[in-house]
N, C-alpha and C. Protein backbone atom coordinates (compact mmCIF):
# COMPACT_ATOMS: atom_id res chain seq x y z
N UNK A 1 36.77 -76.54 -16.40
CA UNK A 1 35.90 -75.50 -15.90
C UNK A 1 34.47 -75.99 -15.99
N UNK A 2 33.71 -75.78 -14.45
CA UNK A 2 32.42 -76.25 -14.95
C UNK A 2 31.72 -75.17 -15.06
N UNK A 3 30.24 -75.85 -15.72
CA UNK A 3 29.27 -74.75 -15.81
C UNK A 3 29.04 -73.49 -14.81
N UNK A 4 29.06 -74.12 -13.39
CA UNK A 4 29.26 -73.03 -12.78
C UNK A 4 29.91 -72.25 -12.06
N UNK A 5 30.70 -72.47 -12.60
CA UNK A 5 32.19 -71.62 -12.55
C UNK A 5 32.03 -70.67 -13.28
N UNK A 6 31.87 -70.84 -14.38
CA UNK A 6 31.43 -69.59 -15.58
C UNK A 6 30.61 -68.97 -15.32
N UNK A 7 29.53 -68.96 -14.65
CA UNK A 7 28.62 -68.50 -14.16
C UNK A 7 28.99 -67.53 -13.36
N UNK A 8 29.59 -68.19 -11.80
CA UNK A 8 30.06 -67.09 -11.31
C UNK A 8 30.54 -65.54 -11.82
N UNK A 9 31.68 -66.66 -12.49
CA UNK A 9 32.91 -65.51 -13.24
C UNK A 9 31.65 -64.00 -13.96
N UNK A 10 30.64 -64.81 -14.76
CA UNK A 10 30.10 -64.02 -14.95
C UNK A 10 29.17 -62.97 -14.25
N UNK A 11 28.69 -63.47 -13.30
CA UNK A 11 28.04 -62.62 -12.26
C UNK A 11 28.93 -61.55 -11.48
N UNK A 12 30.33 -62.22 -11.28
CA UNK A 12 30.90 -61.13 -10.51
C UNK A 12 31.17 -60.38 -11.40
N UNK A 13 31.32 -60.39 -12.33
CA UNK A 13 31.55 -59.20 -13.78
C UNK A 13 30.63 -57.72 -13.77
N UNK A 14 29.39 -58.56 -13.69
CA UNK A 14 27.98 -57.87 -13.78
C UNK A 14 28.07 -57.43 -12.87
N UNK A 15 28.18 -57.64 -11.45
CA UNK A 15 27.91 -57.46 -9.94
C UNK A 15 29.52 -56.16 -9.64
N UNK A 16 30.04 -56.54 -10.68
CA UNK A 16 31.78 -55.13 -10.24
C UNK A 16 31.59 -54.24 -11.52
N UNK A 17 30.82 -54.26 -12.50
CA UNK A 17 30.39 -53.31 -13.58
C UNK A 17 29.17 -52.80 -12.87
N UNK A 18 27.70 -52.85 -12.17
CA UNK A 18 27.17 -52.61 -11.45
C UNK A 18 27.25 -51.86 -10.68
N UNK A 19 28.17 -51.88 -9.66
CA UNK A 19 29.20 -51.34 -8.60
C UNK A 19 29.64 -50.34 -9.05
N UNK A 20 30.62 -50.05 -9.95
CA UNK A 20 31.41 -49.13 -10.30
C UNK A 20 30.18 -48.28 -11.45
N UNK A 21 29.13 -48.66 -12.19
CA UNK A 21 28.19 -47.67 -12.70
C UNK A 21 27.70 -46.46 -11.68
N UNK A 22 27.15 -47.36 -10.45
CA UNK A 22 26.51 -47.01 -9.64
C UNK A 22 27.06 -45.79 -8.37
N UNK A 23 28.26 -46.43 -8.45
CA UNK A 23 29.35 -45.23 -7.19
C UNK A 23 29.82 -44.10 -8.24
N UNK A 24 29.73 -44.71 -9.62
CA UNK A 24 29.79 -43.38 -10.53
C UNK A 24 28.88 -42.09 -10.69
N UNK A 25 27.83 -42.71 -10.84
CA UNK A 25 26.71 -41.80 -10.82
C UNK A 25 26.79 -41.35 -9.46
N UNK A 26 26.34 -41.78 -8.51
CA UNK A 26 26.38 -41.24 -6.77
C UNK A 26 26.82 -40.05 -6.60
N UNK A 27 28.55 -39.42 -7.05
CA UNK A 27 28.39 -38.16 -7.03
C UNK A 27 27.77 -36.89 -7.28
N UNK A 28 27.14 -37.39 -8.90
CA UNK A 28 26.28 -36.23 -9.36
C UNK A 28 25.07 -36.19 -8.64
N UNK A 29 24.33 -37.10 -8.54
CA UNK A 29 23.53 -36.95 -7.91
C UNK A 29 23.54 -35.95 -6.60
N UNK A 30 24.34 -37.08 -5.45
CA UNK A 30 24.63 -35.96 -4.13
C UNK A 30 24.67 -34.43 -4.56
N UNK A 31 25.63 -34.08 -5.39
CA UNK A 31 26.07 -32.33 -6.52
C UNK A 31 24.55 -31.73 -6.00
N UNK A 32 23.27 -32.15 -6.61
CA UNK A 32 22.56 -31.65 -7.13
C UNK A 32 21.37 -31.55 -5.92
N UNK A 33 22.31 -32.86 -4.76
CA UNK A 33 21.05 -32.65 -3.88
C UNK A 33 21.58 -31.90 -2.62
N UNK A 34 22.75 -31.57 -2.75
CA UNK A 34 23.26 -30.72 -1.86
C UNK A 34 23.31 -29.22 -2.35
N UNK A 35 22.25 -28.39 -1.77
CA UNK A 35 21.85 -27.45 -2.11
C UNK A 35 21.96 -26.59 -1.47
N UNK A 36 22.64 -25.90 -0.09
CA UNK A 36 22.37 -25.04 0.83
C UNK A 36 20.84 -24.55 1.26
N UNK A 37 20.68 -23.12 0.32
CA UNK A 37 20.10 -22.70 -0.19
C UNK A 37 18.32 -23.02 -1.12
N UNK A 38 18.69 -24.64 -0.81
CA UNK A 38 16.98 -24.94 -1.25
C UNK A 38 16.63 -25.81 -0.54
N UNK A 39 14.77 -25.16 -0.46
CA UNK A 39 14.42 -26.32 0.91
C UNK A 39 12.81 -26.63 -0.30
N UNK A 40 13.49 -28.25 0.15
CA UNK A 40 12.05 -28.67 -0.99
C UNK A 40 11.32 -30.02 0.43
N UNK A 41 10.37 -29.87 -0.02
CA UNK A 41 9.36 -31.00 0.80
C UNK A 41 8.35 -30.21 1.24
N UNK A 42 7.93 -28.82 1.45
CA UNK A 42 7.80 -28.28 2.75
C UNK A 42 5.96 -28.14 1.83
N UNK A 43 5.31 -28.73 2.97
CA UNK A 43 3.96 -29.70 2.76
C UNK A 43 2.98 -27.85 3.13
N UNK A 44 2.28 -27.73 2.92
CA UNK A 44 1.26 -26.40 3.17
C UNK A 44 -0.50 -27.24 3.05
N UNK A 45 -1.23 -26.28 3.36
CA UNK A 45 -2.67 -26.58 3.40
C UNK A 45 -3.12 -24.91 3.25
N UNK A 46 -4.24 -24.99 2.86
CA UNK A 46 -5.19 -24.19 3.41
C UNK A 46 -6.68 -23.96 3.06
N UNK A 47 -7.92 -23.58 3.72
CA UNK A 47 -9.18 -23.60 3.33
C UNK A 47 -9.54 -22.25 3.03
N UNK A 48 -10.82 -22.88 2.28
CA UNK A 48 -11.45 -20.67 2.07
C UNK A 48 -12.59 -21.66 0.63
N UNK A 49 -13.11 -20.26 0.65
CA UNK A 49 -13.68 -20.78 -1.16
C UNK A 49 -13.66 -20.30 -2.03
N UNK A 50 -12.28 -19.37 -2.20
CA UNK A 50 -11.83 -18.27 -3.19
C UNK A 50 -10.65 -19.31 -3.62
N UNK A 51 -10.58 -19.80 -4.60
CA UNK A 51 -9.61 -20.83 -5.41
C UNK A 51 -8.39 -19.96 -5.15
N UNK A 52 -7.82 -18.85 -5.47
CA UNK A 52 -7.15 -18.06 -5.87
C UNK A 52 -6.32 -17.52 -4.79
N UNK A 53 -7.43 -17.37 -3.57
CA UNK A 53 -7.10 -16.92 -2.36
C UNK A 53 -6.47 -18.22 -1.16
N UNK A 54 -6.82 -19.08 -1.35
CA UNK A 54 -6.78 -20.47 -0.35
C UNK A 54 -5.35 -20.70 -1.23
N UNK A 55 -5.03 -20.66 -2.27
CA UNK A 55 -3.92 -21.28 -3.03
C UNK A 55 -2.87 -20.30 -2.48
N UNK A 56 -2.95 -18.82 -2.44
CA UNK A 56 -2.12 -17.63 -1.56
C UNK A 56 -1.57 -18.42 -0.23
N UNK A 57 -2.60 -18.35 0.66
CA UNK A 57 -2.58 -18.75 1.72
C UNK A 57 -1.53 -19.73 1.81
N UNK A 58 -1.62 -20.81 0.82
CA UNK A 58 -1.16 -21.75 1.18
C UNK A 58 0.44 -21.68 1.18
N UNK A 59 0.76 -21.44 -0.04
CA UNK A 59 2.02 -20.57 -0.63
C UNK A 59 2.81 -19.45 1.01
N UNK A 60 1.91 -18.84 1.31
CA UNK A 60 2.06 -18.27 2.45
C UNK A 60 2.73 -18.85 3.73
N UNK A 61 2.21 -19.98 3.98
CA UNK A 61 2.22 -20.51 4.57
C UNK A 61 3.13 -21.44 4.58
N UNK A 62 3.31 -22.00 3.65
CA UNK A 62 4.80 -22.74 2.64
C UNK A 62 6.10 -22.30 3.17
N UNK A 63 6.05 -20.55 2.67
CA UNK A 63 6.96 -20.17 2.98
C UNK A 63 7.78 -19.89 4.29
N UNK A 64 6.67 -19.46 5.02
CA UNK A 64 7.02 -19.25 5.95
C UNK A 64 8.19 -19.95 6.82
N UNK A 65 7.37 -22.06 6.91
CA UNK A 65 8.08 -22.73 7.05
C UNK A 65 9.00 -23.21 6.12
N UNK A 66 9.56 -23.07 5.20
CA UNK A 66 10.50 -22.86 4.54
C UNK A 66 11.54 -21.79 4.98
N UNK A 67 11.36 -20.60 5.38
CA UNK A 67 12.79 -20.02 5.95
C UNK A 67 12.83 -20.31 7.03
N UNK A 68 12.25 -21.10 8.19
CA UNK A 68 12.59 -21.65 9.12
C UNK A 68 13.35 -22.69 9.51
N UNK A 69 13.49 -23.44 8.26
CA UNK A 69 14.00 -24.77 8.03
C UNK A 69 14.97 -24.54 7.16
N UNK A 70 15.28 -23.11 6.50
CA UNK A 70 16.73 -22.44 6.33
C UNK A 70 17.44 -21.70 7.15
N UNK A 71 16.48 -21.47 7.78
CA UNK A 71 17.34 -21.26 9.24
C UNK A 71 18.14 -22.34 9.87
N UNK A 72 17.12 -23.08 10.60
CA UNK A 72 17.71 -24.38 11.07
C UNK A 72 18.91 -24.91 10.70
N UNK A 73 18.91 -24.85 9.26
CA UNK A 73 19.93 -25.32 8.24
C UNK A 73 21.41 -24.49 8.63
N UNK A 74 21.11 -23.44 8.12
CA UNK A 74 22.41 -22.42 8.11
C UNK A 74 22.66 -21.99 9.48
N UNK A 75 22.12 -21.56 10.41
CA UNK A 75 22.31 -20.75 11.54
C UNK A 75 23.26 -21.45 12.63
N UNK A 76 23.93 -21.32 13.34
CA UNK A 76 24.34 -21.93 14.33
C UNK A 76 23.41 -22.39 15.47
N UNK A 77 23.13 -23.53 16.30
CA UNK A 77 22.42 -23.87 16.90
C UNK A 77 21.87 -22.66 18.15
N UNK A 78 22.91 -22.27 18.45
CA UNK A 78 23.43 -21.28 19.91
C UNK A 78 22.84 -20.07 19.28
N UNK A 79 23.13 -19.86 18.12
CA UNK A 79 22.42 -18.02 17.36
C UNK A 79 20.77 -18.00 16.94
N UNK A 80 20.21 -19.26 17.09
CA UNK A 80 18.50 -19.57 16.83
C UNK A 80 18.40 -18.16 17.29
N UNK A 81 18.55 -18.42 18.65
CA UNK A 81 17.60 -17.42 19.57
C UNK A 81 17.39 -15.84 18.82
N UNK A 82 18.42 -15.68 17.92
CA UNK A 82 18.46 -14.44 17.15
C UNK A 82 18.22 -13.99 16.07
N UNK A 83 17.45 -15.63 15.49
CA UNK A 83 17.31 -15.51 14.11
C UNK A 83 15.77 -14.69 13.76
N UNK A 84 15.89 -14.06 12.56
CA UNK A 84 14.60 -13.34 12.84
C UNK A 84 13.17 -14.19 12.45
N UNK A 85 12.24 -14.11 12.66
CA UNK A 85 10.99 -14.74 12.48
C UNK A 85 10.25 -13.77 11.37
N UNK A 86 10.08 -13.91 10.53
CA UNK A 86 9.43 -12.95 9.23
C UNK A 86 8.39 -13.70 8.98
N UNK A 87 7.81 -12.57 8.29
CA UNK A 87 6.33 -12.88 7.63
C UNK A 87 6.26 -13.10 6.43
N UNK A 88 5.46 -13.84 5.80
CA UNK A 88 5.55 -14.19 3.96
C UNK A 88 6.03 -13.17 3.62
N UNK A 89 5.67 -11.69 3.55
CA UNK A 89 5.83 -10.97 2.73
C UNK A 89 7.39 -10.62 2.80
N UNK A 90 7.86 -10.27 4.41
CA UNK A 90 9.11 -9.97 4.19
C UNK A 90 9.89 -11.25 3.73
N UNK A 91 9.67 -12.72 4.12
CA UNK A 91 10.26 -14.05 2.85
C UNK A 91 10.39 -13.28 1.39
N UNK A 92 9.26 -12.89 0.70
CA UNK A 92 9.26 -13.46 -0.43
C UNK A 92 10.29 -12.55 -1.25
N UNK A 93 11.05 -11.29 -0.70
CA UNK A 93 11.97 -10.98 -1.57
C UNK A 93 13.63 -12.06 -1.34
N UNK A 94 13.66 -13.03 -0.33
CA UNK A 94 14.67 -13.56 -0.38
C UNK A 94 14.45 -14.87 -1.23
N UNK A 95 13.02 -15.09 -1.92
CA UNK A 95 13.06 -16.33 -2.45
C UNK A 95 13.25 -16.00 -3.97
N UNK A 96 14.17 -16.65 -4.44
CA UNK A 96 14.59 -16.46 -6.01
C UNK A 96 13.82 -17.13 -7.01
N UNK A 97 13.07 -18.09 -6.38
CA UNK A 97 12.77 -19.07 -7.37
C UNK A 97 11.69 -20.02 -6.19
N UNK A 98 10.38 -20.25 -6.89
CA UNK A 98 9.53 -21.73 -6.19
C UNK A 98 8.38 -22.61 -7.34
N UNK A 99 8.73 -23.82 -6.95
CA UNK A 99 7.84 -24.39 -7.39
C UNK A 99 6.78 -25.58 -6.67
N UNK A 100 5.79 -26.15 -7.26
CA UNK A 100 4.98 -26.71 -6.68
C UNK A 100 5.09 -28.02 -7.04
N UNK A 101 5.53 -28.89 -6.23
CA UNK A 101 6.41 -30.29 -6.49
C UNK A 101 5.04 -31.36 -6.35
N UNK A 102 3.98 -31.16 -5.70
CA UNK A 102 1.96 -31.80 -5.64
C UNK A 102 1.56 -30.85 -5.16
N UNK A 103 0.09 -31.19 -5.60
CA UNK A 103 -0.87 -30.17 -5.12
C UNK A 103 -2.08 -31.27 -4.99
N UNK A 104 -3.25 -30.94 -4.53
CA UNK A 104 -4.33 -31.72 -4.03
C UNK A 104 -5.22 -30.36 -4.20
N UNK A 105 -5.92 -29.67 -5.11
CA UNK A 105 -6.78 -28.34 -5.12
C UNK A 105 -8.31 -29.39 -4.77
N UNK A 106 -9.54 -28.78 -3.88
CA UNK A 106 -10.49 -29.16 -4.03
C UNK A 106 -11.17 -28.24 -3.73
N UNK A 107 -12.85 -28.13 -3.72
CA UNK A 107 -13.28 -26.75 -3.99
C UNK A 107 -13.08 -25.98 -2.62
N UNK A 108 -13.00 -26.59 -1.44
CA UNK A 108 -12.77 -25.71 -0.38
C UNK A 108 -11.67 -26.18 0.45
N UNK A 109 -10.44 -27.00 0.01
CA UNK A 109 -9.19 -26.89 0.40
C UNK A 109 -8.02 -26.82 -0.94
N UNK A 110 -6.95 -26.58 -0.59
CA UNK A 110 -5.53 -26.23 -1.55
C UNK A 110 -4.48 -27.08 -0.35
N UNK A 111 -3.92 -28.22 -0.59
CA UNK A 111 -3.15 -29.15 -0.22
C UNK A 111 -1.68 -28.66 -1.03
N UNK A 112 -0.71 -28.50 -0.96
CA UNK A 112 0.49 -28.46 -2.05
C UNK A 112 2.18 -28.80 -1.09
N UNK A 113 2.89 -29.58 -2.28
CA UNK A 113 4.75 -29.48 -1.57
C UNK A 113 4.89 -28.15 -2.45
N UNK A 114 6.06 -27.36 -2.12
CA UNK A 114 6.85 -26.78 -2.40
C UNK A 114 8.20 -26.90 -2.43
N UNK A 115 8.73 -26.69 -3.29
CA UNK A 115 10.30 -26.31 -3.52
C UNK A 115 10.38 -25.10 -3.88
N UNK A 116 11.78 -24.22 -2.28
CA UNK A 116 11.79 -23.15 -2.59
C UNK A 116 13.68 -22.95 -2.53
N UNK A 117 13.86 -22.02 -3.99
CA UNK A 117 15.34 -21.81 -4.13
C UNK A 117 15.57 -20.18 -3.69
N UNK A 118 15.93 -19.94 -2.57
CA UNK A 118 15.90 -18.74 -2.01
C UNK A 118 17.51 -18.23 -2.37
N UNK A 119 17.57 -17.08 -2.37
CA UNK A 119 18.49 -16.03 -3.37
C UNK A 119 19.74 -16.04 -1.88
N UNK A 120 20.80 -17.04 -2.43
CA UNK A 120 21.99 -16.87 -1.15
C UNK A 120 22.29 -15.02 -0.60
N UNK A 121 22.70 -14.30 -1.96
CA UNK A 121 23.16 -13.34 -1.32
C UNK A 121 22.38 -11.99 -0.81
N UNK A 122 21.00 -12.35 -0.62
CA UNK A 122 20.07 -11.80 0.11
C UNK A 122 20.12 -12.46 1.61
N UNK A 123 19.84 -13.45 1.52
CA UNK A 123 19.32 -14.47 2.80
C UNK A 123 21.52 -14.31 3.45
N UNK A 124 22.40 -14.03 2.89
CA UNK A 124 23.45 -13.94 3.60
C UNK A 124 23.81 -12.67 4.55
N UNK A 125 22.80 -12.03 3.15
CA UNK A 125 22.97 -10.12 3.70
C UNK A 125 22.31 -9.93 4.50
N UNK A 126 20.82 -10.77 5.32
CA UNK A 126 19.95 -10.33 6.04
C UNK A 126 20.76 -11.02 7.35
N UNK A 127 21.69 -12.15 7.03
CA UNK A 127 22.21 -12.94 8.31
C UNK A 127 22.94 -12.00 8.80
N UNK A 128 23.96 -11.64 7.71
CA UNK A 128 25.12 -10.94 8.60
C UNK A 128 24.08 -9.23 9.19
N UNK A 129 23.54 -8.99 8.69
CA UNK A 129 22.79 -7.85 9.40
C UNK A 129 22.72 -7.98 10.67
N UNK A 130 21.40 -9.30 10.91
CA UNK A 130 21.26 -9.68 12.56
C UNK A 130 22.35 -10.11 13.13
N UNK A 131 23.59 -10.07 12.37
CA UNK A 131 24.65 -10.66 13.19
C UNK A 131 24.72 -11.93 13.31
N UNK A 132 24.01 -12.75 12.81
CA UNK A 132 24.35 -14.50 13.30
C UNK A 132 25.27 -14.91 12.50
N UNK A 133 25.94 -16.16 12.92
CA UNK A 133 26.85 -16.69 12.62
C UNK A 133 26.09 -17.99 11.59
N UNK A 134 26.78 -18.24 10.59
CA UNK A 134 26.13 -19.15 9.69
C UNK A 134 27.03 -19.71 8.84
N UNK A 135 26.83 -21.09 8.37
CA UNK A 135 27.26 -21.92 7.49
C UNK A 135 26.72 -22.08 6.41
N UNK A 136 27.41 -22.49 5.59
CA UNK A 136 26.72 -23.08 4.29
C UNK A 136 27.09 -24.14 4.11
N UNK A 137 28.20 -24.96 4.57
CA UNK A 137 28.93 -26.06 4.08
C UNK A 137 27.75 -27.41 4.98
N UNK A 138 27.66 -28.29 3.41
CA UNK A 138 26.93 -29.48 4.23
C UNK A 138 27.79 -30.73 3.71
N UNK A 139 27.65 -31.51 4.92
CA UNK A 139 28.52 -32.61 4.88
C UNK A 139 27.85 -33.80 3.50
N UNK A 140 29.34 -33.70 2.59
CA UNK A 140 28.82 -34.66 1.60
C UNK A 140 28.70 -36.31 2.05
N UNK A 141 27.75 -36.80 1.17
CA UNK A 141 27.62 -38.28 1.35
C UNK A 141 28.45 -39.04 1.09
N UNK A 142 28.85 -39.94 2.27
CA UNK A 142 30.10 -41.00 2.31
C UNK A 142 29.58 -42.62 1.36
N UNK A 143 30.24 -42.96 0.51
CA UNK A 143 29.52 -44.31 -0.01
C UNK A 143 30.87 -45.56 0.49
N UNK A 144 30.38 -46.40 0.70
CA UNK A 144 31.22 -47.35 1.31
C UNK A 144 30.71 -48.91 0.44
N UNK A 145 32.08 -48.93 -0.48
CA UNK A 145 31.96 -50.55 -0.96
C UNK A 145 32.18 -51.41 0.02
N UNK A 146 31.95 -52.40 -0.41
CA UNK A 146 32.96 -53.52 0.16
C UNK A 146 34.07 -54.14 -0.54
């Protein structure tokens, strides 16, 4: 046996312990990022020179596009046309939970992401109201060894 032979042997060891750590973990992860129900990224702005008030706004504004992009999500493509268009205020009793993932505050703008975990069996009860047809099921992630 030469030196690098052993070598190999050893690398493919590392390289199939590696492998199998890695496709291990993969599920939980996906678990946690398959969420229905939560829409995180969703970028906001807004100006003013009331700290307090521009930070509202922004939040406001957050949301808004945030149940739009739970729409998108859940609704059937064909039922858009029926989905309702709400205003922050009527959002904010379907949102269960938000947080502020960056922010950029300066004295006369409020930059922020949001992550918002909106309350399924509100946002299900307002679907089936308008009648649309909706999913929740999202296609899990396929991992492919070789």
């Amino acid at each position: 046996m030469t030196l690098s032979s052993v070598n190999v042997r050893r690398l493919r060891r590392v390289v199939l312990v590696a492998t199998l750590a890695i496709s291990a973990m993969l599920p939980l992860a996906a678990a946690r990022a398959i969420e229905p129900f939560v829409v995180g990224g969703v970028a906001a702005e807004a100006e003013g020179t009331d700290g307090q008030a521009t930070r509202a706004a922004a939040l406001a504004a957050a949301q808004v596009l945030a149940w739009q992009r739970l729409l998108e999500r859940l609704v059937l493509p064909e039922d858009m046309v029926g989905a309702p268009a709400l205003t922050a205020p009527e959002i904010e009793p379907l949102i269960a939970s938000h947080e502020v993932e960056s922010e950029t505050p300066t004295s006369k703008k409020y930059a922020a992401t949001y992550r918002f975990r909106f309350a399924p069996d509100a946002v299900r009860a307002l679907l089936a109201q308008k009648g649309l047809r909706f999913t929740e099921a999202v296609s899990q992630p396929l991992v492919v060894l070789p």
